[in-house]
PDB file of N, CA and C in Angstrom:
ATOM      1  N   UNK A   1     -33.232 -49.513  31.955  1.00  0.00           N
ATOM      2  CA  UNK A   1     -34.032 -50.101  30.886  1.00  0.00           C
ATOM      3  C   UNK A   1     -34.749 -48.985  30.132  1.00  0.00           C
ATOM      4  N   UNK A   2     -34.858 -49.238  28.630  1.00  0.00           N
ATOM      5  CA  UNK A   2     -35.283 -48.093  27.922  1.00  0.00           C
ATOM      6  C   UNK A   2     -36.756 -48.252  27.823  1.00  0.00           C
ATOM      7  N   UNK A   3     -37.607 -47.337  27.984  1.00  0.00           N
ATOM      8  CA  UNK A   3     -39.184 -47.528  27.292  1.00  0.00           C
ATOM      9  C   UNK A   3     -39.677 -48.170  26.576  1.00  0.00           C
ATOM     10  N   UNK A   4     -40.296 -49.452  26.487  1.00  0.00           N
ATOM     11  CA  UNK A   4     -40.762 -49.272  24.818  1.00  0.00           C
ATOM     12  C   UNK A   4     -41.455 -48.056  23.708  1.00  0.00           C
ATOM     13  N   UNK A   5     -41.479 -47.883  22.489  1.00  0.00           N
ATOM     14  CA  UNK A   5     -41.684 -46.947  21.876  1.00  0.00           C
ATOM     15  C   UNK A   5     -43.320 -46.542  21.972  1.00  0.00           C
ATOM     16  N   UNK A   6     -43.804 -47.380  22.647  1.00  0.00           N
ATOM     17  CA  UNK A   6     -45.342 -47.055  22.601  1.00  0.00           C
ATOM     18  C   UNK A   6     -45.787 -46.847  24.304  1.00  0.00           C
ATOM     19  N   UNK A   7     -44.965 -46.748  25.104  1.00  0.00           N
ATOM     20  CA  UNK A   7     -45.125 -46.204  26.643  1.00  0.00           C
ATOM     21  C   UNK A   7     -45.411 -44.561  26.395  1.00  0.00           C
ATOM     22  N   UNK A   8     -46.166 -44.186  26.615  1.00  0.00           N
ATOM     23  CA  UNK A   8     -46.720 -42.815  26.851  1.00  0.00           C
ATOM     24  C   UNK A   8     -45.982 -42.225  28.388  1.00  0.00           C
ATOM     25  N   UNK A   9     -45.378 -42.956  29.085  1.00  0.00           N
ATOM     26  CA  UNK A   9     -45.067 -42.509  30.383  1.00  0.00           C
ATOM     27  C   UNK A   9     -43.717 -41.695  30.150  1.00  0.00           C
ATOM     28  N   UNK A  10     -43.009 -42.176  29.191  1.00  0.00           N
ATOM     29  CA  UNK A  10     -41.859 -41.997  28.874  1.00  0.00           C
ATOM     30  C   UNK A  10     -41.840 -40.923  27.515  1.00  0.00           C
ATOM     31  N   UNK A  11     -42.242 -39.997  27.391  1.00  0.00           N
ATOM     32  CA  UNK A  11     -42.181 -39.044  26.289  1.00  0.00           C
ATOM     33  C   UNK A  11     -41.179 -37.744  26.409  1.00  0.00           C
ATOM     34  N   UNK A  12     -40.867 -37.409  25.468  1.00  0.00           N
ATOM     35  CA  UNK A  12     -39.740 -36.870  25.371  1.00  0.00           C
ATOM     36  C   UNK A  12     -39.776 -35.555  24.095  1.00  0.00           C
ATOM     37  N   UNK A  13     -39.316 -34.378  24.117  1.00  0.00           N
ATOM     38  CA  UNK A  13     -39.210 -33.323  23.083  1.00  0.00           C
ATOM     39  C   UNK A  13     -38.420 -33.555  22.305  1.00  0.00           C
ATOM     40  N   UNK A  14     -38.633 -33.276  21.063  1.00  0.00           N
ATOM     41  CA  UNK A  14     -37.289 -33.275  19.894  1.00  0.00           C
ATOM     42  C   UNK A  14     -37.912 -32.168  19.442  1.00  0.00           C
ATOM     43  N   UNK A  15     -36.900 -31.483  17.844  1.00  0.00           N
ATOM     44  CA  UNK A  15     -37.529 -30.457  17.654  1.00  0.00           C
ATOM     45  C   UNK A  15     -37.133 -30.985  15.879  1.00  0.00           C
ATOM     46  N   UNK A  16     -38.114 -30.989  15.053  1.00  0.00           N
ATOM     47  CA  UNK A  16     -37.763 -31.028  13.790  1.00  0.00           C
ATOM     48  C   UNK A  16     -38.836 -30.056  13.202  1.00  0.00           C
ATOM     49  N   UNK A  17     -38.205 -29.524  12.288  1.00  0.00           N
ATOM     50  CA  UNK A  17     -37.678 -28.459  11.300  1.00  0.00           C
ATOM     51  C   UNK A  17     -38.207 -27.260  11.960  1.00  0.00           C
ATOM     52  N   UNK A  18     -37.899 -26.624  12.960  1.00  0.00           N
ATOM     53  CA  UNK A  18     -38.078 -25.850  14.098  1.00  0.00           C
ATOM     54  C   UNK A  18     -39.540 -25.750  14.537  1.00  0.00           C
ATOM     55  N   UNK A  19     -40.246 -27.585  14.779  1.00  0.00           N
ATOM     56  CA  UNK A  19     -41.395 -26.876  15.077  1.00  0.00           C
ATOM     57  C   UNK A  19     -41.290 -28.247  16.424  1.00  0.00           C
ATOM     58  N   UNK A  20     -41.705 -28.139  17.683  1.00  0.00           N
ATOM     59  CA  UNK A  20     -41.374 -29.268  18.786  1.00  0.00           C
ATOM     60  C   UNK A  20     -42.550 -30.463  18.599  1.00  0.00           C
ATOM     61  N   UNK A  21     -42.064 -31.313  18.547  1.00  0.00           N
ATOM     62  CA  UNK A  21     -42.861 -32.723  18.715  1.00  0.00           C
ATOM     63  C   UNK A  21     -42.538 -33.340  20.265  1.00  0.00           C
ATOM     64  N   UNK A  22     -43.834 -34.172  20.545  1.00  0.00           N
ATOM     65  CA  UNK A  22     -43.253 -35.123  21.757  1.00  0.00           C
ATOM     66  C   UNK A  22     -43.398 -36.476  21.000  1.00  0.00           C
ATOM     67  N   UNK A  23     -42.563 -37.175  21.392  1.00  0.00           N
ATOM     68  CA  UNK A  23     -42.223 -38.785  20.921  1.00  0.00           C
ATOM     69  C   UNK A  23     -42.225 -39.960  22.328  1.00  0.00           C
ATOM     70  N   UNK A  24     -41.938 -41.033  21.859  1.00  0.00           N
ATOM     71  CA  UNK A  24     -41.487 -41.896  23.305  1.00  0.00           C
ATOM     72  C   UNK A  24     -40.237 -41.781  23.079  1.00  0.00           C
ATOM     73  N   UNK A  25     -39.517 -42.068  24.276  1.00  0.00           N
ATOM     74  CA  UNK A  25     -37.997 -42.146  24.447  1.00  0.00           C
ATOM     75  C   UNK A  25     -37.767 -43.830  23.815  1.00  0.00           C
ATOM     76  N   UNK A  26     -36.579 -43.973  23.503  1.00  0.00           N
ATOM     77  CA  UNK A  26     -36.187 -45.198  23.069  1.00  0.00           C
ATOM     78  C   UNK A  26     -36.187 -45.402  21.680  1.00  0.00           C
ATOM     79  N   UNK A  27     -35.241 -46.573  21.127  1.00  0.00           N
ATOM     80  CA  UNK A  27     -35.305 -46.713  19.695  1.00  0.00           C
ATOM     81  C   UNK A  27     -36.281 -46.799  18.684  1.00  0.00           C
ATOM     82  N   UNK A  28     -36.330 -45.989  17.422  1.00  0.00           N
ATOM     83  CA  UNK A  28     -37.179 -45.934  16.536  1.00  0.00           C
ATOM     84  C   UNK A  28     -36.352 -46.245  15.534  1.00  0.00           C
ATOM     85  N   UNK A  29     -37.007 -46.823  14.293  1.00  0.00           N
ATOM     86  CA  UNK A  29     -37.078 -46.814  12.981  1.00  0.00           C
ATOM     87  C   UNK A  29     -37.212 -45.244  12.416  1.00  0.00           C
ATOM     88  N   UNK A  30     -36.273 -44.825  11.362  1.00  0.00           N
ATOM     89  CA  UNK A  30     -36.240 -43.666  11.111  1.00  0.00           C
ATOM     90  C   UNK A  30     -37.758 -43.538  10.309  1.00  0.00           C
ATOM     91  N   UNK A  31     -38.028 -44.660   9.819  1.00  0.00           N
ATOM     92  CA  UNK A  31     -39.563 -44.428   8.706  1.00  0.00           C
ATOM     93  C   UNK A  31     -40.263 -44.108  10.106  1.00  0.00           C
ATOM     94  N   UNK A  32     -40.917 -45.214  10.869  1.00  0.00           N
ATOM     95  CA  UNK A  32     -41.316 -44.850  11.856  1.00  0.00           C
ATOM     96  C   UNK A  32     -41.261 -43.446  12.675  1.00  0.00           C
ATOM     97  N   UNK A  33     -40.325 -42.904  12.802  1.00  0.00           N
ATOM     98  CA  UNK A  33     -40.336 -41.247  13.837  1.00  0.00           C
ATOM     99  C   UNK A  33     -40.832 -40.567  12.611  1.00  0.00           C
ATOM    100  N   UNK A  34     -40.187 -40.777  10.920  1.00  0.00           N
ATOM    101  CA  UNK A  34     -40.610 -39.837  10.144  1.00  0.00           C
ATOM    102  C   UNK A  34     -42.450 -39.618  10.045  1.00  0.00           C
ATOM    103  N   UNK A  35     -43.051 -40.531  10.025  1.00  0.00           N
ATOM    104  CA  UNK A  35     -44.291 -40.568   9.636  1.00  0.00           C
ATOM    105  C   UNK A  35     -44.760 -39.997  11.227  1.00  0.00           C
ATOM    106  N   UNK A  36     -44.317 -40.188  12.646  1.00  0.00           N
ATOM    107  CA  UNK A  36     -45.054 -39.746  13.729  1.00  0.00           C
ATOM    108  C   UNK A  36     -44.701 -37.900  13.881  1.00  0.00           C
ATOM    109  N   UNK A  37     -43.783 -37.813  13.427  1.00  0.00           N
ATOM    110  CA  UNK A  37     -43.962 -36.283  13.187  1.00  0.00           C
ATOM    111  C   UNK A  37     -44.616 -35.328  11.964  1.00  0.00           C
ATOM    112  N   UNK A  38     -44.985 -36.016  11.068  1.00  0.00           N
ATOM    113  CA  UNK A  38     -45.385 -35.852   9.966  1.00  0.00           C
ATOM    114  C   UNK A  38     -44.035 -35.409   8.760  1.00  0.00           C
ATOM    115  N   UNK A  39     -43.440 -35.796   8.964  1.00  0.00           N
ATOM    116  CA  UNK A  39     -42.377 -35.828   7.301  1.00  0.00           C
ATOM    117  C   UNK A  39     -42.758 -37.045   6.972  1.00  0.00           C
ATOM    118  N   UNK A  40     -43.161 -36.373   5.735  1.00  0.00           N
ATOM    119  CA  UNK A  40     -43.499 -37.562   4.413  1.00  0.00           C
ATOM    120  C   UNK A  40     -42.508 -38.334   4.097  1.00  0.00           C
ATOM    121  N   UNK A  41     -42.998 -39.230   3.622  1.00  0.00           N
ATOM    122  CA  UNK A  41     -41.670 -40.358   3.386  1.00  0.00           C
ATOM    123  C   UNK A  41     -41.041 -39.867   1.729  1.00  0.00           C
ATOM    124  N   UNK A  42     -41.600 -38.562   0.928  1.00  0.00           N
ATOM    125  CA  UNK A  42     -40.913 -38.330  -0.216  1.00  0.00           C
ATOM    126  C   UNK A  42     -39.483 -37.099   0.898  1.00  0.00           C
ATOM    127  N   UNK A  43     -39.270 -36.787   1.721  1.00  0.00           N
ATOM    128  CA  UNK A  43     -38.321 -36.143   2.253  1.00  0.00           C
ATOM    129  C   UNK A  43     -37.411 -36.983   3.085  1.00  0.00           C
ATOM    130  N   UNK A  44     -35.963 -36.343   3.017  1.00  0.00           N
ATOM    131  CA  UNK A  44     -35.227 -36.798   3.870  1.00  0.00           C
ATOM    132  C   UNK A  44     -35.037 -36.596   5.438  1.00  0.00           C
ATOM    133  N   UNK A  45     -34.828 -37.348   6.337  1.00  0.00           N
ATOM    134  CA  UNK A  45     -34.444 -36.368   7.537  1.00  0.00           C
ATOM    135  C   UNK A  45     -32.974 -36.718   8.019  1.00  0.00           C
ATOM    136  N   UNK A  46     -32.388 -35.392   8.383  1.00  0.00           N
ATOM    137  CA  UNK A  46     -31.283 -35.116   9.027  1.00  0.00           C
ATOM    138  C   UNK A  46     -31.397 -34.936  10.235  1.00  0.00           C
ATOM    139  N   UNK A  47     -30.006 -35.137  11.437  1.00  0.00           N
ATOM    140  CA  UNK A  47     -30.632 -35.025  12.175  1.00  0.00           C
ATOM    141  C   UNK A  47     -28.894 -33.540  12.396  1.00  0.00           C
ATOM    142  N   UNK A  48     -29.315 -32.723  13.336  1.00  0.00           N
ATOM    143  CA  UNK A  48     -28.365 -31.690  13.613  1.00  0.00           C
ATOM    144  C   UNK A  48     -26.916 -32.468  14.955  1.00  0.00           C
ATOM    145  N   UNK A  49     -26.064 -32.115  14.658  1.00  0.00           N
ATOM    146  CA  UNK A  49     -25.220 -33.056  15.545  1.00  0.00           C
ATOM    147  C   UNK A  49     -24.297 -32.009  15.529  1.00  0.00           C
ATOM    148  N   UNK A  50     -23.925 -31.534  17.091  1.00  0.00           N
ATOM    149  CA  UNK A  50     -22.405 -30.316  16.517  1.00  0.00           C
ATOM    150  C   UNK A  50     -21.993 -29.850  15.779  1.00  0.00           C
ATOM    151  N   UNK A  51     -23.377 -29.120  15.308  1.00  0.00           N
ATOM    152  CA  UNK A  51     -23.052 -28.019  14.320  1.00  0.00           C
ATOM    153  C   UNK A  51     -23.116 -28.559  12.792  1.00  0.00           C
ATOM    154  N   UNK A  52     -23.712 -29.916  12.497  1.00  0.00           N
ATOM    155  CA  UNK A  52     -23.920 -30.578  11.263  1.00  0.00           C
ATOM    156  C   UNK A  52     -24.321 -31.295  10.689  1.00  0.00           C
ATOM    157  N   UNK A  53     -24.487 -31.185   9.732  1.00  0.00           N
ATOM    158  CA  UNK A  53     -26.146 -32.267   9.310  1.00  0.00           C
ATOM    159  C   UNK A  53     -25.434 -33.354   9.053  1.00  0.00           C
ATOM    160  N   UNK A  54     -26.738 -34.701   9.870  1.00  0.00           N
ATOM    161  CA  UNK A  54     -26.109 -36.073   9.489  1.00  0.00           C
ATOM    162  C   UNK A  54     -26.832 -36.741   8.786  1.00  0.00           C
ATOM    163  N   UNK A  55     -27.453 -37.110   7.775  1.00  0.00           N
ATOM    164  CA  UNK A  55     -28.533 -38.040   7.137  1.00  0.00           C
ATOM    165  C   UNK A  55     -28.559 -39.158   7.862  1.00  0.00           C
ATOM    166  N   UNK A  56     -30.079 -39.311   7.819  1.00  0.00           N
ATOM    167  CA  UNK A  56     -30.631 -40.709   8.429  1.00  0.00           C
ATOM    168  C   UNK A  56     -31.219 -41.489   7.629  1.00  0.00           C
ATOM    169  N   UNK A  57     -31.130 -42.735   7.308  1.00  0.00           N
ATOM    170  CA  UNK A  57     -31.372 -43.594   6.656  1.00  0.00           C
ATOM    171  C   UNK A  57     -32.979 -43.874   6.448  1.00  0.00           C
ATOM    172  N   UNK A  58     -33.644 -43.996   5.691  1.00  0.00           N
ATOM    173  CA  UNK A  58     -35.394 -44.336   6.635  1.00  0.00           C
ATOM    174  C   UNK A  58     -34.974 -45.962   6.915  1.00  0.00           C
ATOM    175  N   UNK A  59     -33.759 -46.740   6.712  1.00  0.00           N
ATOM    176  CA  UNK A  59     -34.235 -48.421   6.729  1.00  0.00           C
ATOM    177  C   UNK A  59     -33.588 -48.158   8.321  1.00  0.00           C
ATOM    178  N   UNK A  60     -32.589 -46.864   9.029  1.00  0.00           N
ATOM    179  CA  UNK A  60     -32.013 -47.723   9.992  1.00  0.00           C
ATOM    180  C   UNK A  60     -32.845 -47.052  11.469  1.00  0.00           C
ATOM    181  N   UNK A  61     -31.955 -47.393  12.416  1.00  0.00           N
ATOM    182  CA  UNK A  61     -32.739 -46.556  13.602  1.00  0.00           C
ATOM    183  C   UNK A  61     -32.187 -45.699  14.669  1.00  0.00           C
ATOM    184  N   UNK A  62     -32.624 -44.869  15.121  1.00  0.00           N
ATOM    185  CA  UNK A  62     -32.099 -44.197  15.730  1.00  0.00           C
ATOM    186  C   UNK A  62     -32.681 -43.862  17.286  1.00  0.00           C
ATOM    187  N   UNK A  63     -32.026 -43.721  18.341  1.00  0.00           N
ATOM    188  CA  UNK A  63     -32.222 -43.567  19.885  1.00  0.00           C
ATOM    189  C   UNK A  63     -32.478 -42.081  20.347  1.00  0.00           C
ATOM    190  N   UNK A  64     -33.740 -42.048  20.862  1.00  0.00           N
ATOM    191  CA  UNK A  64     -34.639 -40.991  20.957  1.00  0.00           C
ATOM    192  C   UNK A  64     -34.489 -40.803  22.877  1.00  0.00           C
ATOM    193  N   UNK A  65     -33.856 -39.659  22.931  1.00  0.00           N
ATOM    194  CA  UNK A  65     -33.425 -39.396  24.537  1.00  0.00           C
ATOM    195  C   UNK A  65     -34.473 -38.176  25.031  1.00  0.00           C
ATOM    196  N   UNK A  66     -34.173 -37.226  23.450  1.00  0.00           N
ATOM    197  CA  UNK A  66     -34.981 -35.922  24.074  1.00  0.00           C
ATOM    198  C   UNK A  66     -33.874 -34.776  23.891  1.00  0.00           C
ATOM    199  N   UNK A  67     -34.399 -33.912  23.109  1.00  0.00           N
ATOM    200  CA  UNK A  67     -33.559 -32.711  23.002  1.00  0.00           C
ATOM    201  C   UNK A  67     -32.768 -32.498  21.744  1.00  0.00           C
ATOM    202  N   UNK A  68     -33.094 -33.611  20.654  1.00  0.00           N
ATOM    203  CA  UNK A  68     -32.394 -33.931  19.218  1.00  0.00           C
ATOM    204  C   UNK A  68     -33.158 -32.989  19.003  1.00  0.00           C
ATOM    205  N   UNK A  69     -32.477 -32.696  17.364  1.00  0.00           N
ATOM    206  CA  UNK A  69     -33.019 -31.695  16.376  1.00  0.00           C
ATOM    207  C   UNK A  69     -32.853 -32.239  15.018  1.00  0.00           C
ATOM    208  N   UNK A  70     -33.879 -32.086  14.250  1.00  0.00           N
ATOM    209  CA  UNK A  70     -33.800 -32.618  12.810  1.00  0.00           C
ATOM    210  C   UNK A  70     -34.468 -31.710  11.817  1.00  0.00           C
ATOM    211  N   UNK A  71     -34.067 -31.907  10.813  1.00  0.00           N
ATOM    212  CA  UNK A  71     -34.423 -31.007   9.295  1.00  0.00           C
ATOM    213  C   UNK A  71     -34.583 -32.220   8.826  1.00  0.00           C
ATOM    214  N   UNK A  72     -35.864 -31.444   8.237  1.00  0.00           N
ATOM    215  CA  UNK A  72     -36.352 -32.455   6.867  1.00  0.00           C
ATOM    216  C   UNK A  72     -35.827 -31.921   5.647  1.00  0.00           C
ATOM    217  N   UNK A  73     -35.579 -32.297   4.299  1.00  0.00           N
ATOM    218  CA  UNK A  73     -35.749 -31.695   3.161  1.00  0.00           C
ATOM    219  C   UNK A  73     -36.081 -32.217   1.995  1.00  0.00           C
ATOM    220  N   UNK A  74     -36.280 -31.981   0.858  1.00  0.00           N
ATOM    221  CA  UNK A  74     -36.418 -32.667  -0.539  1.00  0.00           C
ATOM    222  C   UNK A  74     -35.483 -33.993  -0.567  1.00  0.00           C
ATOM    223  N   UNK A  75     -35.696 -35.112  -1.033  1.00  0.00           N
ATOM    224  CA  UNK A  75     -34.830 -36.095  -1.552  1.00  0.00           C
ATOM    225  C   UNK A  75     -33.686 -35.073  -2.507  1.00  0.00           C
ATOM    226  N   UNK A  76     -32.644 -35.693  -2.228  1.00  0.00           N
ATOM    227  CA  UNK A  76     -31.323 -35.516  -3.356  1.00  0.00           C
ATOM    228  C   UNK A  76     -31.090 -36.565  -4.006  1.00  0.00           C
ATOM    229  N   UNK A  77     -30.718 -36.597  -5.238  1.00  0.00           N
ATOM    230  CA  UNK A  77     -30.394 -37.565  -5.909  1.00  0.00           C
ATOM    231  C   UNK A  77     -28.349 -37.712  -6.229  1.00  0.00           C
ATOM    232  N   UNK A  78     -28.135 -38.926  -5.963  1.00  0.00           N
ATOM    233  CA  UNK A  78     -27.088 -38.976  -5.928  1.00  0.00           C
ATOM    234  C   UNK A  78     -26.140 -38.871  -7.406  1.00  0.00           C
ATOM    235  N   UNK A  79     -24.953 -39.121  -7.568  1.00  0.00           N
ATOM    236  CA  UNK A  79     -24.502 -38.914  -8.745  1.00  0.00           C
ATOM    237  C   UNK A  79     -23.675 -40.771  -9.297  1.00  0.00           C
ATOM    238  N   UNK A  80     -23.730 -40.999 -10.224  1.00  0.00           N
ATOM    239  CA  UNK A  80     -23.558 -42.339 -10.437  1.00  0.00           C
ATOM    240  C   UNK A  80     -21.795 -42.134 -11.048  1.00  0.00           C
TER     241      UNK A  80
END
């Protein structure tokens, strides 16, 4: 069974934009992890995956184990 996101017993390292945060283990809302590490919601976050950046959505969510890595950066604007 996974933690809920607000169990303190269950915390875990990630590392975004090379600086370490602790989080709870278990699923987050990408808005949610963005605002508990402090990336502003005008930036994107990526997260690093074998060697390559994956964009994360802020609407979807993502599963927090411990040991992820993420970059923030400027919004991009897409091309129509």
């Amino acid at each position: 069974m996974v933690a809920p996101p607000n169990d303190h017993r269950h915390e875990v390292v990630i590392t975004v934009d090379r600086q370490p945060h602790t989080v709870p283990v278990g699923r987050h809302l990408v808005a949610d992890l963005k605002k508990l590490v402090g990336v502003t919601a005008d930036r994107e976050l990526d997260e690093l995956k074998k060697g390559a950046l994956v964009p994360l959505d802020d609407s979807g969510h993502i599963t927090i184990h411990g040991g992820e890595v993420f970059i923030s950066h400027v919004l991009t604007g897409g091309s129509a």
